[in-house]
Each structure stands twice: as structure tokens, then as C-alpha cells.
C-alpha atoms as a PDB file:
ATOM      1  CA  UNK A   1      73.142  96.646  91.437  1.00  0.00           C
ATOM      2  CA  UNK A   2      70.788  97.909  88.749  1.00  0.00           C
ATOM      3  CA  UNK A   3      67.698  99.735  90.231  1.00  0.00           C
ATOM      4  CA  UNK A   4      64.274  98.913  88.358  1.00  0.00           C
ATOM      5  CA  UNK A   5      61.829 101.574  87.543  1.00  0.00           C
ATOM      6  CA  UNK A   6      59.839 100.833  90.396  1.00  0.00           C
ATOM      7  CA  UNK A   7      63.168 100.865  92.545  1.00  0.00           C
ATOM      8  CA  UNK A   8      64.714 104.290  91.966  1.00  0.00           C
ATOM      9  CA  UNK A   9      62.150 105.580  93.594  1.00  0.00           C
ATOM     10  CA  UNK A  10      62.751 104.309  97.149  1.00  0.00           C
ATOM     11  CA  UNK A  11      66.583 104.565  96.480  1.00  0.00           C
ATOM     12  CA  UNK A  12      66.692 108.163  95.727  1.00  0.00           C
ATOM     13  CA  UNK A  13      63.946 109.440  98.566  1.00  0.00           C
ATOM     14  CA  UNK A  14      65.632 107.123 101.319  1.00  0.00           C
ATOM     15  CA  UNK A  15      69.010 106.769 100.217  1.00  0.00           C
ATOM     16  CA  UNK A  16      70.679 104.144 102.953  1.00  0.00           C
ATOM     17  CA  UNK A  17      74.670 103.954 103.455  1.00  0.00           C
ATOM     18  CA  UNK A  18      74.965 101.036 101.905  1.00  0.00           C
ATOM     19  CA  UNK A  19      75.099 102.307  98.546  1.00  0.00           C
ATOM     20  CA  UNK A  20      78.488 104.372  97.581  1.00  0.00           C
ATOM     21  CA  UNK A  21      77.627 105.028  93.518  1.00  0.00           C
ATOM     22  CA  UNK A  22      74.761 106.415  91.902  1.00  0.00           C
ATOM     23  CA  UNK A  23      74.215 106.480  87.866  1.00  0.00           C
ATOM     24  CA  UNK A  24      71.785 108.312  86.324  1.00  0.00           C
ATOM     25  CA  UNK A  25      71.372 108.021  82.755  1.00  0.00           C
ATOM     26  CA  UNK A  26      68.810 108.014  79.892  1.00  0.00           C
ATOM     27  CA  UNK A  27      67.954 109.716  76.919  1.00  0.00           C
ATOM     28  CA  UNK A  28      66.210 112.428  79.635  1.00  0.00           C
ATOM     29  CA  UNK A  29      68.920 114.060  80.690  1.00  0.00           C
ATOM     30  CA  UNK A  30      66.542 116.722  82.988  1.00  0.00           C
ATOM     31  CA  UNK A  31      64.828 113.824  84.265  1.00  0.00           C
ATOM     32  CA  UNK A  32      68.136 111.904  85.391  1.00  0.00           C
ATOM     33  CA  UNK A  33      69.810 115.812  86.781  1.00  0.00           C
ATOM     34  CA  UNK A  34      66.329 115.589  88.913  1.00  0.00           C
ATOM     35  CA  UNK A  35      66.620 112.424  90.473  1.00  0.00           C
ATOM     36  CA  UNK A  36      70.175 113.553  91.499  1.00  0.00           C
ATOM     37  CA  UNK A  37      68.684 116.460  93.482  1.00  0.00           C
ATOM     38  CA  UNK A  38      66.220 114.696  95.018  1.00  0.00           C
ATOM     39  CA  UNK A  39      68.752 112.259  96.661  1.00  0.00           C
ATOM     40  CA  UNK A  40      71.163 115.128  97.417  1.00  0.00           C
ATOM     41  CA  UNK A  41      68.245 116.374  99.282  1.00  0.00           C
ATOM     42  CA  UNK A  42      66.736 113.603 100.714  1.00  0.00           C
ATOM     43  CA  UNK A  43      70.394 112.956 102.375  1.00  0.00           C
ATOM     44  CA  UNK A  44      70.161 116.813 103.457  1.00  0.00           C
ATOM     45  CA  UNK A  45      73.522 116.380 102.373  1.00  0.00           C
ATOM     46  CA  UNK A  46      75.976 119.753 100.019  1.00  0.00           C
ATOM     47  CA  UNK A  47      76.912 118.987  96.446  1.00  0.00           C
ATOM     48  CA  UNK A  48      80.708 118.655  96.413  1.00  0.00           C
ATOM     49  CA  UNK A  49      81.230 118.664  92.366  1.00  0.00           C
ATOM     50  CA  UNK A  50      84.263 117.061  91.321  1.00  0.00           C
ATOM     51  CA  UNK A  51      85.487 117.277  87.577  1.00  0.00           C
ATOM     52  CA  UNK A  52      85.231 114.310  85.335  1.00  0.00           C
ATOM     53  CA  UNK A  53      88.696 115.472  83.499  1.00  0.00           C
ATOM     54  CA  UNK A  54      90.210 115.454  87.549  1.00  0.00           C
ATOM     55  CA  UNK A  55      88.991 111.950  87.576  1.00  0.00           C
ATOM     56  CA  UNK A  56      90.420 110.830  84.590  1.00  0.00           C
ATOM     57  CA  UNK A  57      93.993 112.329  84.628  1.00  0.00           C
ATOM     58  CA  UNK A  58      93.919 110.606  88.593  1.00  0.00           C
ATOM     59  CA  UNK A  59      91.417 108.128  89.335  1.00  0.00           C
ATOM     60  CA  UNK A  60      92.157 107.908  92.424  1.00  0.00           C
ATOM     61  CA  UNK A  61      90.738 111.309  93.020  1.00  0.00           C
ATOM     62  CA  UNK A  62      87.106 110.242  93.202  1.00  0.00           C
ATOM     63  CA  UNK A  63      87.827 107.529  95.902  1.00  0.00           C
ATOM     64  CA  UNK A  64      89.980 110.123  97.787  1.00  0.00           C
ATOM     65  CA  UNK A  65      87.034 112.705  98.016  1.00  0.00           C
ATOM     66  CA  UNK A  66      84.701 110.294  98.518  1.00  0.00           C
ATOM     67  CA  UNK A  67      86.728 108.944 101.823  1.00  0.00           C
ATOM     68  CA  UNK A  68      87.463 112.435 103.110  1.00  0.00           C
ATOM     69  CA  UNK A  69      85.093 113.726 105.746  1.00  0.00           C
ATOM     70  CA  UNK A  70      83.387 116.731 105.293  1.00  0.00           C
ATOM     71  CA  UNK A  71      85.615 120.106 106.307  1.00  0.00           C
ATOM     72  CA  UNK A  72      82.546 121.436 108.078  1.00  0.00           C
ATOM     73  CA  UNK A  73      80.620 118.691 109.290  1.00  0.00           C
ATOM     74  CA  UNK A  74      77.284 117.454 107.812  1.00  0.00           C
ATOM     75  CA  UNK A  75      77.123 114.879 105.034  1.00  0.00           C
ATOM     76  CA  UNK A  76      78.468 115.608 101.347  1.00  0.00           C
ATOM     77  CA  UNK A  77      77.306 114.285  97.742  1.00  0.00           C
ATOM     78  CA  UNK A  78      80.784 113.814  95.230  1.00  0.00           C
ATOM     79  CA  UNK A  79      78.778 115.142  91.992  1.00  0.00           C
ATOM     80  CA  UNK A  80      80.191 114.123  88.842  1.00  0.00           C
ATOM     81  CA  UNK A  81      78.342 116.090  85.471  1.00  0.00           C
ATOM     82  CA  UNK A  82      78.971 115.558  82.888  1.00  0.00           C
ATOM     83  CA  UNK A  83      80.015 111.809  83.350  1.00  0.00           C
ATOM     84  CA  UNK A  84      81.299 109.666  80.385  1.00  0.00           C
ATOM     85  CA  UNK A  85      83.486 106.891  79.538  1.00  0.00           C
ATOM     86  CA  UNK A  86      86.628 109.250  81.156  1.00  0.00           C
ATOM     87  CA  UNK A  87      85.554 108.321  84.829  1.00  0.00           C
ATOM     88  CA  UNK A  88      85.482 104.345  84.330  1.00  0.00           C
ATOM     89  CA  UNK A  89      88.908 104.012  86.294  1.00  0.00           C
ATOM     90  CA  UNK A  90      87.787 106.298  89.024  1.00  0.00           C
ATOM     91  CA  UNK A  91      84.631 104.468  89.691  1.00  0.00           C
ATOM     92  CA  UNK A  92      86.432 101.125  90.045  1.00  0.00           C
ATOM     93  CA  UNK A  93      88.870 102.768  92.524  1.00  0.00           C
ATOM     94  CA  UNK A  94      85.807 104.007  94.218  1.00  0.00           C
ATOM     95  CA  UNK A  95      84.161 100.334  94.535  1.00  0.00           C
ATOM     96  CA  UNK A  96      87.609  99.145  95.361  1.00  0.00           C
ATOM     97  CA  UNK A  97      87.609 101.212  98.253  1.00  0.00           C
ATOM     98  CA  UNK A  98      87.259  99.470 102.292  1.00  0.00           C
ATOM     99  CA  UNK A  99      84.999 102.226 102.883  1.00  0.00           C
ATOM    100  CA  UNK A 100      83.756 105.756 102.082  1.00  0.00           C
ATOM    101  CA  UNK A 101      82.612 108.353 103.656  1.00  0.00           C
ATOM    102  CA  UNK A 102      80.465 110.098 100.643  1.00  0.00           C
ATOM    103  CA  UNK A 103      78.372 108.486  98.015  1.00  0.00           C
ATOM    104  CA  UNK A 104      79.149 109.702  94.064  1.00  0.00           C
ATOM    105  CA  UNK A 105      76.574 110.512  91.629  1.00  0.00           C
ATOM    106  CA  UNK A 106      77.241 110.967  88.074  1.00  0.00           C
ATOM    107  CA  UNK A 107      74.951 112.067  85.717  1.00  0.00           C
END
């Protein structure tokens, strides 16, 4: 689903489980590295950053991380930056997924 302006809003500053992948993107690149911030903090979740190359030479990676629980405890964001065309395969493992455990943001 494609948030609208007035929708980011909401998603980022009460983030609910349902959602598994978030995209920021725009021209702004500050203002899209900000929105991911806010969600990782509005989740009161840790950044787990996982390497766009990593994704692309396995795409099964990203689905993997995002499925494994937390070594620790607590919740966990999978942070992709910077995200391009090389993590296409990974996201559609990730949506192909039963389930995860940790939402992805790329940026």
C-alpha cells in the first residue's frame, strides 16, 4: 500500500504490526532518513542495519533477518541505506514470507 501525505504521518508515529516494509523516498533524502527515525523510535525498537550488497548477492537474507527474533529481547528495525534497484529480490522474498518478526525500512 502507498501511504498519502496525510498518511505517513500516522504510519510512522503509530506504526501497527501489520505492516512488514517501509519505503522512504523522495528527492529529500534528510527528510525521508527522518521519517525512518521517527518510526524506529516510535516502535522503541534498535536499528539492525543490513547491507543492500548482502541483500542482493542472497535475497533471502532480508526475509531471514527479518523472521529472526531479536538476540536480546525487545523489538528490532532491519535498516536498509542506501536502498536501490539491488534489493528488489529481497523485498519480494520478504512479502513472500508467512510471517516476520521485524519490519524493513529502506531509505
Amino acid at each position: 500500500m502507498k501511504a498519502s501525505k496525510g498518511q505517513i504521518d500516522r504510519f510512522v508515529d503509530r506504526p501497527g504490526a501489520e505492516v512488514r516494509f517501509y519505503l522512504f523516498w523522495g528527492p529529500d533524502e534528510g527528510q525521508s532518513r527522518a521519517l525512518a527515525k521517527r518510526l524506529l523510535q516510535a516502535m522503541g525498537a534498535d536499528r539492525f542495519i543490513v547491507i543492500s550488497n548482502a541483500v542482493k548477492s542472497d535475497p533471502a537474507t532480508l526475509a531471514d533477518e527479518a523472521g529472526a527474533m531479536a538476540l536480546f529481547g525487545g523489538r528490532r528495525l532491519i535498516w536498509l541505506e542506501p536502498a536501490g534497484d539491488e534489493i528488489a529480490a529481497g523485498i519480494e522474498a520478504l512479502l513472500a514470507a508467512p510471517a516476520t518478526e521485524s519490519p524493513v525500512v529502506a531509505v
